[in-house]
C-alpha atoms as a PDB file:
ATOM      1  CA  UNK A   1      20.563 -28.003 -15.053  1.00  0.00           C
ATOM      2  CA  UNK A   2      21.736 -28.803 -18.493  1.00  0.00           C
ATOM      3  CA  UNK A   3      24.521 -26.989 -20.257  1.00  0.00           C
ATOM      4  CA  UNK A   4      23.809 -24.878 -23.404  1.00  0.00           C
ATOM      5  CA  UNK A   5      25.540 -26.188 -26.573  1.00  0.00           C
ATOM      6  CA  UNK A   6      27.720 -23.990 -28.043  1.00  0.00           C
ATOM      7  CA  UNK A   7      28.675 -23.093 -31.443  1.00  0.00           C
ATOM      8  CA  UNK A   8      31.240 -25.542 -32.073  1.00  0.00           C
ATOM      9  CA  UNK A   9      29.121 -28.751 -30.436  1.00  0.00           C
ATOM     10  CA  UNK A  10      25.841 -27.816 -32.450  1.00  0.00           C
ATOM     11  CA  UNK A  11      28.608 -27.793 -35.659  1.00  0.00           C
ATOM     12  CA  UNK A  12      29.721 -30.983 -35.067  1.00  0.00           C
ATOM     13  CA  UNK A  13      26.110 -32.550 -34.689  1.00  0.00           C
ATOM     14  CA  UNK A  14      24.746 -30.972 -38.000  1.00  0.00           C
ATOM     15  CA  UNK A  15      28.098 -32.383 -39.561  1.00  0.00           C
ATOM     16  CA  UNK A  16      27.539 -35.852 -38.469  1.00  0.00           C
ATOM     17  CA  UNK A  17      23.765 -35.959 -39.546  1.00  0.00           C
ATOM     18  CA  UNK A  18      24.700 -34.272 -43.077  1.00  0.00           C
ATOM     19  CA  UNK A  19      27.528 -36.924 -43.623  1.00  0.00           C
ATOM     20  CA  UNK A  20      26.260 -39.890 -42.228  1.00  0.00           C
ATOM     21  CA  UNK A  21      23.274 -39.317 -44.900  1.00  0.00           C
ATOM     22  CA  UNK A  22      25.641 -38.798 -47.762  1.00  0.00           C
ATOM     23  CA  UNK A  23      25.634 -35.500 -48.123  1.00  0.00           C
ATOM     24  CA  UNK A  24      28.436 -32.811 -47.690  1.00  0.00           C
ATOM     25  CA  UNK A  25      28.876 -30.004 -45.524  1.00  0.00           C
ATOM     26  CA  UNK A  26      30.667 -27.412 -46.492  1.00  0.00           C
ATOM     27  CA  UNK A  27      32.149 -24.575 -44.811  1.00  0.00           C
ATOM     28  CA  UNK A  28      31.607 -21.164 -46.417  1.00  0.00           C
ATOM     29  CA  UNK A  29      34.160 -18.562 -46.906  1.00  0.00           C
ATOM     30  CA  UNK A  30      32.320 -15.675 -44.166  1.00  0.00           C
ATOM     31  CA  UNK A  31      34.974 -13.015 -44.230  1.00  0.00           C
ATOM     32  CA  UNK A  32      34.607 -12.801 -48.002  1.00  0.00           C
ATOM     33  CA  UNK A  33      30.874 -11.611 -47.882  1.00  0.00           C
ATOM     34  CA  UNK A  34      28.905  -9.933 -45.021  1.00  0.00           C
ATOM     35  CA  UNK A  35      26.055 -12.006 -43.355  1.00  0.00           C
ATOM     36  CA  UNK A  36      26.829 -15.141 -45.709  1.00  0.00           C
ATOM     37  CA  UNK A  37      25.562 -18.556 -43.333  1.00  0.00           C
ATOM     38  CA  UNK A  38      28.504 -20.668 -42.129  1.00  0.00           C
ATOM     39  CA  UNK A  39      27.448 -23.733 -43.936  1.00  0.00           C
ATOM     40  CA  UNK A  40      26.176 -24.921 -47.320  1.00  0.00           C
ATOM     41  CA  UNK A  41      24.328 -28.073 -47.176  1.00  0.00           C
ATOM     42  CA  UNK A  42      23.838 -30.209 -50.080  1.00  0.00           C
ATOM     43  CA  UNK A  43      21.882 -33.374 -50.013  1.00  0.00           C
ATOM     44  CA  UNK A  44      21.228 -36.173 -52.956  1.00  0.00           C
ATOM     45  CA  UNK A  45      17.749 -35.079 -54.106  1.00  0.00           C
ATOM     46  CA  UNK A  46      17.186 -32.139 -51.860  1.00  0.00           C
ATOM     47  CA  UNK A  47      17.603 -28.420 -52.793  1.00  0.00           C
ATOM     48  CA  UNK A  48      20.754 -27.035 -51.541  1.00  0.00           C
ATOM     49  CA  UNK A  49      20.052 -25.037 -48.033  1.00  0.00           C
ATOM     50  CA  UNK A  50      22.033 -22.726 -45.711  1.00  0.00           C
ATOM     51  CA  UNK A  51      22.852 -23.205 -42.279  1.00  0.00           C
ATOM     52  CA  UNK A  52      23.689 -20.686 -39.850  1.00  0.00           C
ATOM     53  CA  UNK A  53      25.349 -22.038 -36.954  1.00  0.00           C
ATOM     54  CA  UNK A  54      24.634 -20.343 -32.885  1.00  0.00           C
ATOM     55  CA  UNK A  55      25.410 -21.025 -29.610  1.00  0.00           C
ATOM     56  CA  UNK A  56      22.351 -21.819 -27.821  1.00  0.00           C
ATOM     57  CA  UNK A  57      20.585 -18.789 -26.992  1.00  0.00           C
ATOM     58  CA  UNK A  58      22.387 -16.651 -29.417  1.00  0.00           C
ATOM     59  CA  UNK A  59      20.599 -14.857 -32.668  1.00  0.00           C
ATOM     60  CA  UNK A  60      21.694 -14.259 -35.821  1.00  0.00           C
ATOM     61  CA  UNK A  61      22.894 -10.215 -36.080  1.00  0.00           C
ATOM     62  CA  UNK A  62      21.200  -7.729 -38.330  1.00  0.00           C
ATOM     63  CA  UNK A  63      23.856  -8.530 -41.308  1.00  0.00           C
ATOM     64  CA  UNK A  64      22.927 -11.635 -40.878  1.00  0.00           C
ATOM     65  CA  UNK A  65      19.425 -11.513 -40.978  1.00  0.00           C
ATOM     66  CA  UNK A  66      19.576  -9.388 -44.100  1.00  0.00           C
ATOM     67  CA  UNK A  67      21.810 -11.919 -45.957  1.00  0.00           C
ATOM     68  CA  UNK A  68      19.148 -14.568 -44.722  1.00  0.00           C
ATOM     69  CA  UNK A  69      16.415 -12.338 -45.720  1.00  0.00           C
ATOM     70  CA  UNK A  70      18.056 -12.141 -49.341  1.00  0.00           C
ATOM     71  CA  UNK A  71      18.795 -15.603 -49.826  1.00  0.00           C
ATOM     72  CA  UNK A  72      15.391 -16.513 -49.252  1.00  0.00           C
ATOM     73  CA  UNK A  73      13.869 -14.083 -51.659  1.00  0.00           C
ATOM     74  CA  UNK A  74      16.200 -16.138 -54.318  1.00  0.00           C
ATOM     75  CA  UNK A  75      14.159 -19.333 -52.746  1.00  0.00           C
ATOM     76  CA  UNK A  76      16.916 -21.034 -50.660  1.00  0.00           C
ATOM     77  CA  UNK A  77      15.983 -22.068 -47.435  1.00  0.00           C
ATOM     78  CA  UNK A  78      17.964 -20.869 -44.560  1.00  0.00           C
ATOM     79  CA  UNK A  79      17.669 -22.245 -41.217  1.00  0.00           C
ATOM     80  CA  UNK A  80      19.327 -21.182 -37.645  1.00  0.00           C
ATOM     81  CA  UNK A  81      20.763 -24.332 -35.825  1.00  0.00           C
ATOM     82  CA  UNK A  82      21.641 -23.374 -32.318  1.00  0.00           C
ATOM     83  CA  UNK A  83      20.704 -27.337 -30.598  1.00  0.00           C
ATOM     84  CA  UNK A  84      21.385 -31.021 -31.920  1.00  0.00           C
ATOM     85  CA  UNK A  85      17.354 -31.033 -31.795  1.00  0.00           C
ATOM     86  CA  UNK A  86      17.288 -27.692 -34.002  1.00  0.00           C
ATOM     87  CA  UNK A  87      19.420 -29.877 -36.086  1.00  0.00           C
ATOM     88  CA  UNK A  88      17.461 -32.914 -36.441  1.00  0.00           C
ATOM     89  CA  UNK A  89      14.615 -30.608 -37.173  1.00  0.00           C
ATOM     90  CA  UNK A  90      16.171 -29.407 -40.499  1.00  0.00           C
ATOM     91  CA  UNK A  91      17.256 -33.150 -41.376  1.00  0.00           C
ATOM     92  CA  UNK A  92      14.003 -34.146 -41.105  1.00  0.00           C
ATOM     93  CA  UNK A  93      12.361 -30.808 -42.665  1.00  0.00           C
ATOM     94  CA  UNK A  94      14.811 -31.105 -45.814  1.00  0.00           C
ATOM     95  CA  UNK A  95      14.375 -34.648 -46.515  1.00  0.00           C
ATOM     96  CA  UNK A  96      10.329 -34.333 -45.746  1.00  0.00           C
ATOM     97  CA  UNK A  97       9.683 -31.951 -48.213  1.00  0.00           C
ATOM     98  CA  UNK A  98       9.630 -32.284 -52.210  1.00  0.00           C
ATOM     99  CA  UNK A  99      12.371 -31.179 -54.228  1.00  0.00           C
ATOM    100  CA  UNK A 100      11.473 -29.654 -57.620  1.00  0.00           C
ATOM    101  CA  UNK A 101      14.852 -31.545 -58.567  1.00  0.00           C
ATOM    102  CA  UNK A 102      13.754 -35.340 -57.600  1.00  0.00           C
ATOM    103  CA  UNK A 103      12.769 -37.153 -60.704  1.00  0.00           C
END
């Protein structure tokens, strides 16, 4: 049977991806605003997105899917990474779709 990843494992595998492709990773400051997503992703011509990091199997909590729910209203993408596949998935979704910043 395989082991779930936890929080901490699927951290360190969105990390690597993020800086290995030259972006950063930033950790966000959650105790200063309700619901905010762990991480801020920024990638070189790629629209900034928001990562909310799970154990595997665990969902986001109704703060948290309100802050989500705002954020996307002001068009930033928001994704839930709970696996290193879940991460790979929104390496290959940022960098697969058009940014209305690219030249």
């Amino acid at each position: 049977m395989k082991k779930k990843q936890n929080e901490k494992d699927t951290d360190r595998s969105l990390g690597y991806l993020v800086n290995t492709n030259g972006g950063l990773y930033i950790k966000l400051d959650t105790s200063l605003i309700a619901g905010l997503p762990d991480r801020l992703i920024l990638l070189k011509d790629c629209p900034a997105v928001f990562a909310e990091i799970k154990s595997e199997g665990k969902k986001p909590s109704i703060v948290q899917k309100l802050m989500h729910s705002r954020l996307r209203a002001m068009g930033y993408r928001v994704y839930v990474v709970s696996t290193k596949e879940e991460a790979e998935a929104l390496m290959i979704d940022v960098y697969c779709t058009p940014s209305r910043y690219a030249e």
